[in-house]
Protein backbone atom coordinates (compact mmCIF):
# COMPACT_ATOMS: atom_id res chain seq x y z
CA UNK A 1 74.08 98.65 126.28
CA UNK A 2 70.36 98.32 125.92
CA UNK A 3 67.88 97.87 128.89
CA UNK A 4 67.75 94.13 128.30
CA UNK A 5 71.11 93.63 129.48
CA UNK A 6 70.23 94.79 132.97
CA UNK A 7 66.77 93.59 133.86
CA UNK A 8 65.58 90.75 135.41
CA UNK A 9 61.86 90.77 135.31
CA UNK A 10 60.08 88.19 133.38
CA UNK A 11 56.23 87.73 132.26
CA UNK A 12 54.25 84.37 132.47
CA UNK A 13 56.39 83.72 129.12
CA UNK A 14 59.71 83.92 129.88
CA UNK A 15 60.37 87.19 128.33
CA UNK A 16 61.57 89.70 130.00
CA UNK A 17 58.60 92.16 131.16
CA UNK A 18 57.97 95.71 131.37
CA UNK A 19 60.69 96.25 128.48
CA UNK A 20 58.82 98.74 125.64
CA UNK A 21 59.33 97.04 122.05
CA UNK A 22 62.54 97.58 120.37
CA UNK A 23 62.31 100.35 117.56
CA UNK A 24 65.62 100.53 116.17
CA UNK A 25 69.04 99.19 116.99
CA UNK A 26 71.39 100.32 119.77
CA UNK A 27 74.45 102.16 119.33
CA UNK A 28 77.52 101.82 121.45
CA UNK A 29 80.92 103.74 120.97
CA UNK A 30 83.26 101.48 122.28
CA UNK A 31 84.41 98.10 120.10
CA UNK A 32 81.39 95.68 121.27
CA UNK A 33 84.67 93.25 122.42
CA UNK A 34 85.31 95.65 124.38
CA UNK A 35 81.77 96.76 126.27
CA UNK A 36 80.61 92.84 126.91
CA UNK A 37 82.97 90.28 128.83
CA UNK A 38 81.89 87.36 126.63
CA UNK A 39 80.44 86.76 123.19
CA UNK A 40 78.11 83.85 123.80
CA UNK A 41 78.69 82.85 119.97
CA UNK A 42 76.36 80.45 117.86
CA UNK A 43 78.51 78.41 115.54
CA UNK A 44 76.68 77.24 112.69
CA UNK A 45 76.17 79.88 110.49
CA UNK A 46 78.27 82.57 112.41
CA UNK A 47 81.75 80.50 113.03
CA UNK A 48 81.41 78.14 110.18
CA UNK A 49 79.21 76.57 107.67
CA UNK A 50 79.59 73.05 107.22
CA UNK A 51 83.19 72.14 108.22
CA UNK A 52 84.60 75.60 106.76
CA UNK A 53 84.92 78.76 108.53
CA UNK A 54 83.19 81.49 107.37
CA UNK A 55 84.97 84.27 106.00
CA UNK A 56 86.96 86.47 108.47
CA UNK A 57 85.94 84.83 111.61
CA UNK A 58 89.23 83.28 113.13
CA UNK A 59 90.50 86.40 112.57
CA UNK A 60 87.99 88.36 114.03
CA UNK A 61 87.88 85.71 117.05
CA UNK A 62 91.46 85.83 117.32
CA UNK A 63 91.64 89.82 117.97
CA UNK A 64 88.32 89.21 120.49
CA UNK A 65 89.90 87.08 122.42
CA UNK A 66 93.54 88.82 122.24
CA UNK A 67 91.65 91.98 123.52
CA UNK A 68 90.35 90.30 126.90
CA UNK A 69 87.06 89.39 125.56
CA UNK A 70 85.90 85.87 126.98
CA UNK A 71 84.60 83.24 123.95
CA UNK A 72 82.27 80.71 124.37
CA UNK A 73 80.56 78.97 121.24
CA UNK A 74 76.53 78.08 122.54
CA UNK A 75 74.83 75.69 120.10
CA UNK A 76 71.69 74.26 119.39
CA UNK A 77 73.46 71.31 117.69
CA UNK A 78 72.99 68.37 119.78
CA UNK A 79 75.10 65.41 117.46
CA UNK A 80 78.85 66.45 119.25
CA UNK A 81 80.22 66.23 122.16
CA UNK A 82 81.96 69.78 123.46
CA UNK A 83 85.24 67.98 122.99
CA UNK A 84 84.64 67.08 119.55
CA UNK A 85 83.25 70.46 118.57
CA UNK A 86 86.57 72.55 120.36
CA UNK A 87 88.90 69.89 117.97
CA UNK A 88 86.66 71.13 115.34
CA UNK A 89 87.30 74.80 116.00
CA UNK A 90 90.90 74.98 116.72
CA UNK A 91 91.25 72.95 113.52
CA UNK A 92 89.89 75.83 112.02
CA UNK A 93 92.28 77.77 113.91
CA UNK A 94 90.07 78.98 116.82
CA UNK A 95 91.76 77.53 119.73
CA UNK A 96 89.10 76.19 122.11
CA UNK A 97 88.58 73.76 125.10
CA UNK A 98 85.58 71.65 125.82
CA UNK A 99 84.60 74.11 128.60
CA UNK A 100 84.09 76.65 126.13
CA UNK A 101 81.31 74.87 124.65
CA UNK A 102 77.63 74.88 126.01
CA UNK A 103 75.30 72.33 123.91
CA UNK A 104 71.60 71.68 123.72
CA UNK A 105 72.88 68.12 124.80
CA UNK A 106 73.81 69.24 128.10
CA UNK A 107 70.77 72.13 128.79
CA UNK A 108 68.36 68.67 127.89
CA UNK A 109 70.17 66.62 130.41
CA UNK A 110 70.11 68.97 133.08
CA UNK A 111 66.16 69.55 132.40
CA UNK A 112 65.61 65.46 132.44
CA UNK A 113 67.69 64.97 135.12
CA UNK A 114 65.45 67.52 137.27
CA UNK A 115 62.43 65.32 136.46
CA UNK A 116 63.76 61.59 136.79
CA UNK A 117 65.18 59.43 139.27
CA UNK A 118 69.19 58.88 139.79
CA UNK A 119 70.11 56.83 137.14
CA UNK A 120 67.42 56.47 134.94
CA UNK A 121 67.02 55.06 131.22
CA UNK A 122 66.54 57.45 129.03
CA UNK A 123 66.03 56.25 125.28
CA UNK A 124 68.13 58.25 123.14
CA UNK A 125 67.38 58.85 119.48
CA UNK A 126 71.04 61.32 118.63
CA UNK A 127 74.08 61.27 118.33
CA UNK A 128 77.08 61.28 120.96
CA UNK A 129 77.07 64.18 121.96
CA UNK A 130 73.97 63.79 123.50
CA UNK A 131 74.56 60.72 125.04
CA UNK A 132 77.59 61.74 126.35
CA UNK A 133 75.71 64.82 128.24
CA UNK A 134 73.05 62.48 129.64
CA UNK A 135 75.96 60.38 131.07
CA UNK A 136 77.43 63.64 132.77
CA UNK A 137 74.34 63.92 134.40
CA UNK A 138 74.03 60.24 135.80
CA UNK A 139 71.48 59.27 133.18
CA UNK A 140 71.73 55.92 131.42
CA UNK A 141 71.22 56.18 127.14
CA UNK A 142 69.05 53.26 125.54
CA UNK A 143 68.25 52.40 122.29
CA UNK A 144 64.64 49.94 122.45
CA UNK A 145 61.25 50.70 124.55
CA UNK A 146 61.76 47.23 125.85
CA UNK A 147 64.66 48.80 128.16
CA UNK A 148 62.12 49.94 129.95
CA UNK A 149 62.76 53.85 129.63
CA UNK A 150 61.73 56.94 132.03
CA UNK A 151 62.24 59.31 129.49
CA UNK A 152 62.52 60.25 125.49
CA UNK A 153 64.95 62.77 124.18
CA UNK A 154 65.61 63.75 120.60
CA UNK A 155 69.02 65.32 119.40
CA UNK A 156 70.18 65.86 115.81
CA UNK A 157 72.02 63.33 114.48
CA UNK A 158 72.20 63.48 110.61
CA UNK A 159 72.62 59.70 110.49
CA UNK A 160 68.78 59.15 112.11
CA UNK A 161 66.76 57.05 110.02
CA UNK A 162 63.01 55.53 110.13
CA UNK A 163 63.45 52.74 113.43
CA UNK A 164 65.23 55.26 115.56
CA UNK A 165 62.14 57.63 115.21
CA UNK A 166 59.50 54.77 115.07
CA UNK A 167 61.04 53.71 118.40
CA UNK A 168 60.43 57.49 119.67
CA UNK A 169 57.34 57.76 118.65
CA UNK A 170 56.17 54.34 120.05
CA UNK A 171 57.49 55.17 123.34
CA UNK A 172 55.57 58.81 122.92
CA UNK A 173 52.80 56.97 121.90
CA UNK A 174 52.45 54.40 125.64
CA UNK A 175 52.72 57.86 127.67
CA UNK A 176 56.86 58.12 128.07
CA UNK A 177 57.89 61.84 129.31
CA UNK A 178 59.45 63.40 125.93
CA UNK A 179 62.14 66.33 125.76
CA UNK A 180 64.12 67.40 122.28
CA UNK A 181 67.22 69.47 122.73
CA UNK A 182 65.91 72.21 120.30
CA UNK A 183 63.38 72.32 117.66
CA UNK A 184 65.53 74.02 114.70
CA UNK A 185 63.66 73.29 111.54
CA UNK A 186 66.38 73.71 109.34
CA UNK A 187 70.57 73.72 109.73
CA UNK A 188 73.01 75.66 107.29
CA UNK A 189 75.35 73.05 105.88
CA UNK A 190 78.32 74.04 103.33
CA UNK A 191 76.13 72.92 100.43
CA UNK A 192 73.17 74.84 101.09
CA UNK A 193 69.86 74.28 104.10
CA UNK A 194 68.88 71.31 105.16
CA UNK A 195 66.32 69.78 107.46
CA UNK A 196 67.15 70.18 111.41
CA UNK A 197 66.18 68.18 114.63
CA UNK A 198 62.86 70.01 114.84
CA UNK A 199 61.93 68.54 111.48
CA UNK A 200 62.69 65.05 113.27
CA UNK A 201 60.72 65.97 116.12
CA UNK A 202 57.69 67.12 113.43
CA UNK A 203 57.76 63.63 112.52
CA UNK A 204 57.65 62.14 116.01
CA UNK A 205 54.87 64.70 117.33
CA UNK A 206 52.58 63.70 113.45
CA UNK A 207 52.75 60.11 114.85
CA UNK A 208 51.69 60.52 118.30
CA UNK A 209 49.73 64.27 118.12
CA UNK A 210 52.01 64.97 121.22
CA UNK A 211 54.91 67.68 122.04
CA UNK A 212 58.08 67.39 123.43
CA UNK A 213 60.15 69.59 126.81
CA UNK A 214 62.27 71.28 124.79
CA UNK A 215 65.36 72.48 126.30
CA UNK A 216 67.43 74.97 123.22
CA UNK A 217 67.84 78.29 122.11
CA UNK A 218 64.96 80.31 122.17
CA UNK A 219 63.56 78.92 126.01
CA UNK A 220 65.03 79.47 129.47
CA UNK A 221 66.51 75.86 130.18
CA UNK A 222 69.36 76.81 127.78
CA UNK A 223 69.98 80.29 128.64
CA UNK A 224 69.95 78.84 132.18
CA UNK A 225 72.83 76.02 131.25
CA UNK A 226 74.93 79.14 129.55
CA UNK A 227 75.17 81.35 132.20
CA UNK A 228 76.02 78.31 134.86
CA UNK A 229 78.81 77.30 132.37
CA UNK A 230 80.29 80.75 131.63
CA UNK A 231 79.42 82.91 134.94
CA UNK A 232 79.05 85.82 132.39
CA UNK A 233 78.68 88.66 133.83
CA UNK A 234 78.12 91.55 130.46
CA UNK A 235 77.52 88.76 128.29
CA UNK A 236 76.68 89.44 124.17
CA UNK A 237 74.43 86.85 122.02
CA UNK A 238 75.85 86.33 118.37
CA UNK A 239 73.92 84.59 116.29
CA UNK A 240 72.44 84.24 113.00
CA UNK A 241 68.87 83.13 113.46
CA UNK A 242 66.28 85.50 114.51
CA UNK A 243 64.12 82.51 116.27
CA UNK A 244 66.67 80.91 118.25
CA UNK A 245 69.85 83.75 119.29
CA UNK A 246 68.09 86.76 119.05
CA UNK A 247 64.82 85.07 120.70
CA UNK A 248 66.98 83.65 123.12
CA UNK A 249 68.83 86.89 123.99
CA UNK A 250 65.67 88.09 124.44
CA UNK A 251 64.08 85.90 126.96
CA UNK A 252 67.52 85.94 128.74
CA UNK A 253 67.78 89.76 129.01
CA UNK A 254 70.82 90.01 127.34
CA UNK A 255 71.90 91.88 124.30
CA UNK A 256 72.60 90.62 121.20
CA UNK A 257 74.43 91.13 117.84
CA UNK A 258 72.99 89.46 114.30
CA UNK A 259 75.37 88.34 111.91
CA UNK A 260 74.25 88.08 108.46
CA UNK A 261 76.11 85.21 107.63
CA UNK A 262 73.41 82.51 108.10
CA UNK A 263 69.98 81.75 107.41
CA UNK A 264 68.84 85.57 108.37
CA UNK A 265 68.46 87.85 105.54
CA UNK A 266 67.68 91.52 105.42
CA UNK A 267 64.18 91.17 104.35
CA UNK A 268 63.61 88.78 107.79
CA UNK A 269 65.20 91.87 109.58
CA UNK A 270 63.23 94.56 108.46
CA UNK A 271 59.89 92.13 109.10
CA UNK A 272 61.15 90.67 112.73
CA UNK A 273 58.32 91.13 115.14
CA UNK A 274 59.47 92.64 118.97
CA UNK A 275 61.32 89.34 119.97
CA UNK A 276 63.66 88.80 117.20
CA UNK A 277 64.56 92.71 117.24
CA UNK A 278 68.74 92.36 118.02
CA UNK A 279 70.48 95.14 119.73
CA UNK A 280 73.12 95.30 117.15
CA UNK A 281 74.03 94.31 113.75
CA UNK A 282 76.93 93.44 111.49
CA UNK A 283 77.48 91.62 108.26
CA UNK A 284 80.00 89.18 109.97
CA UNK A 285 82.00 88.56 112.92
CA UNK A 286 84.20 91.54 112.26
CA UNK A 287 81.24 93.44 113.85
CA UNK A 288 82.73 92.15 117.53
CA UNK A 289 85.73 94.81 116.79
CA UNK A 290 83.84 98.09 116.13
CA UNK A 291 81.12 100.12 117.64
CA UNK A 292 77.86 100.25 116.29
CA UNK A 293 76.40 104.14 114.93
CA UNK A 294 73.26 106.03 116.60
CA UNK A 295 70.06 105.71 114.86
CA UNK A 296 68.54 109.31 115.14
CA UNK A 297 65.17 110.09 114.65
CA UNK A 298 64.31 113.16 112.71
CA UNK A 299 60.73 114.26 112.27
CA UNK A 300 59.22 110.98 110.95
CA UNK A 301 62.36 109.90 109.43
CA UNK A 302 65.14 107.90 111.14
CA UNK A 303 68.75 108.66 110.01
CA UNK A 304 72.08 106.69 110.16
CA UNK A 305 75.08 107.57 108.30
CA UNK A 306 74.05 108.89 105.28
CA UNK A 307 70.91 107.06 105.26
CA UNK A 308 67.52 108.34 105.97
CA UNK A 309 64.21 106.13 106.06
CA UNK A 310 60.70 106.57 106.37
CA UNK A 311 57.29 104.56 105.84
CA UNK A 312 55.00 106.17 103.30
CA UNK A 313 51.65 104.66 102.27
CA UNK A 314 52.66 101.39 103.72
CA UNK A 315 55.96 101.16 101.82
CA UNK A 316 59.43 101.81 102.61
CA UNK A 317 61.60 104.87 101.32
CA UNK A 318 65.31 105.21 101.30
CA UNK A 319 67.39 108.16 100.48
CA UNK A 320 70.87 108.90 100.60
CA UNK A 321 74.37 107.31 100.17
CA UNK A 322 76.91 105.50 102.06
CA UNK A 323 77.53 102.27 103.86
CA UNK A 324 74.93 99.66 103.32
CA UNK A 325 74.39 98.46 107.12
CA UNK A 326 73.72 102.08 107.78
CA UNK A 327 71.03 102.02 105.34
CA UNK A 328 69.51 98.73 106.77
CA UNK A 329 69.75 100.22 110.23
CA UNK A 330 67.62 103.24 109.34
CA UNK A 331 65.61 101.33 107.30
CA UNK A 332 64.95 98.58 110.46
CA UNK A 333 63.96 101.85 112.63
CA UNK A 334 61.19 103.26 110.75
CA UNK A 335 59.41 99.48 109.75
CA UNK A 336 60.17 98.54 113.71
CA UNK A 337 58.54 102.06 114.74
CA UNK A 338 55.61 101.70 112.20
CA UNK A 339 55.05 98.49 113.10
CA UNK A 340 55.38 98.50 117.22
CA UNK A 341 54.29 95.88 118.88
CA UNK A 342 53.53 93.52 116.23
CA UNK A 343 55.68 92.08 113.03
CA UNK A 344 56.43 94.21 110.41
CA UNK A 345 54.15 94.52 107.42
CA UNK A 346 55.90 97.33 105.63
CA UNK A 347 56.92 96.88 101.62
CA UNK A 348 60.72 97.30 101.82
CA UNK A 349 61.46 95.51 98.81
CA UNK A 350 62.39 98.67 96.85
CA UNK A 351 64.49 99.73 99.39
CA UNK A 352 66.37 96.74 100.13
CA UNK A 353 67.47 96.09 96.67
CA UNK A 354 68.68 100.20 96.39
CA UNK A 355 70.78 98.91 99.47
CA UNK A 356 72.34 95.30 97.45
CA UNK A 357 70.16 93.16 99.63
């Protein structure tokens, strides 16, 4: 496990401070279900796309779980309530409860409910599941301005139209606090990307030149409702999104594992700046049930499997055979270490497409 998991120093930011900038992936030699207690998993885009599972991850889930490992599904996905979202998964034959689900929902409630009186209106523009987790917290959902609000909050709900975000933004607009639960731009659906609450929350903030609280994966208010809800003590991010779980893991000080079943490809990998650097990665949810290989460095070159990378003349070079994570493992240590602190700027298009990405 990587120094993240065991530090608890932050800077003004958030982030976790006095950490050096990760410059290649971890390995471990035990199963990862084995060295972490519980796999704090995104669902959208690592458990299931749309209302499908992806492939091989009730399986993979299944042998987690059988194994000891704890499971509990974190989402930025305000629209469901927990309960609704554990039917969903043991439909798909992941059996879950609605205490293994943590929701943007309920980290936006908490963070209102620290800032309002007992009781207070909030006007709501989402869907149940966010109503539902302001009522946990003794807040009262509204619909109008003329119910006399103390707060705003913005959820996704894909059945939002044009009067549910005028009314936001004319509440925004007279000087009403305003919290989102997350600002995802975009959501992976079964049929392809589409837009996410913080495209909904781009409209609100163009009407009124103002910006919400926001309570969601990547910032501390939800990595604060997660560990409450799970008392995790060696807990893993998965996720699929470089912005929000690995981000997330990040500010948390936890380690993390990328699946590249979502919207991440291998060309975001390679370029990732510091904070979107994940301790591990895998191509899906099988990578919970295996270790993860060393990264060596060797000379100027950085080596795993039968991979070896380096950065020549600004550009990427890849030699060798073998397994194509290996490959993109090297190949993520030499851009990271060329690029340090900053984002990668390497060309690794060459080497990329020798790999099948």
């Amino acid at each position: 496990m990587s120094q993240q998991s065991r530090t608890d120093a932050r800077d003004d930011a958030g982030v976790p401070a006095g950490i050096p900038a990760r410059t290649s992936t971890d390995a471990c030699e035990q199963p990862l279900s084995e060295a972490y207690d519980t796999a704090l998993l995104d669902l959208d885009g690592v458990v299931y796309a749309g209302g499908a599972a992806i492939d091989h991850a009730v399986e993979s889930l299944a042998t987690a779980r059988d194994g000891g490992m704890h499971l509990a599904y974190v989402t930025n996905n305000a629209s469901r309530t927990p309960q609704a979202v554990a039917e969903h998964l043991t439909d798909l034959g992941v059996p879950a409860g609605a205490a293994d689900v943590i929701t943007s929902a309920q980290a936006v409630a908490r963070l209102i409910a620290d800032q309002v009186p007992a009781g207070g209106r909030v006007l709501t523009i989402g869907g149940e599941g966010l109503r539902a987790a302001l009522r946990e917290r003794g807040l009262e959902p509204v619909d109008w301005l003329e119910d006399d609000p103390v707060a705003v909050v913005q959820g996704y709900d894909p059945k939002l139209g044009w009067e549910q975000l005028a009314e936001a933004s004319y509440a925004v607009g007279r000087g009403v606090p305003w919290f989102a639960s997350n600002t995802d731009l975009t959501i992976p659906t079964a049929r392809g990307t589409a837009p996410g609450n913080g495209a909904l929350v781009e409209v609100v903030r163009i009407a009124t030149g103002k910006w919400p609280q926001v309570a969601g994966k990547p910032l501390p208010p939800m990595h604060r409702e997660t560990v409450l809800r799970t008392g995790s003590k060696r807990p893993l991010v998965v996720g699929d999104r470089l912005d929000t779980d690995i981000e997330g893991a990040h500010v948390g000080g936890v380690d993390s594992l990328l699946v590249l079943t979502g919207v991440t490809d291998a060309a975001q990998l390679t370029a990732a700046p510091p904070e979107h650097r994940p301790t591990y990665v895998a191509a899906d949810l099988r990578g919970l049930l295996t270790g993860q290989p060393e990264v060596a460095a060797v000379g100027g070159s950085f080596r795993c499997g039968g991979w070896t990378a380096s950065v020549t003349g600004g550009e990427a070079v890849l030699d060798g055979d073998g397994e194509a994570l290996d490959g993109l493992r090297a190949l993520c240590a030499a851009v990271w270490t060329e690029a340090g602190d900053g984002p990668g700027e390497v060309d690794s298009g060459k080497a990329l497409a020798r790999l099948g990405f």
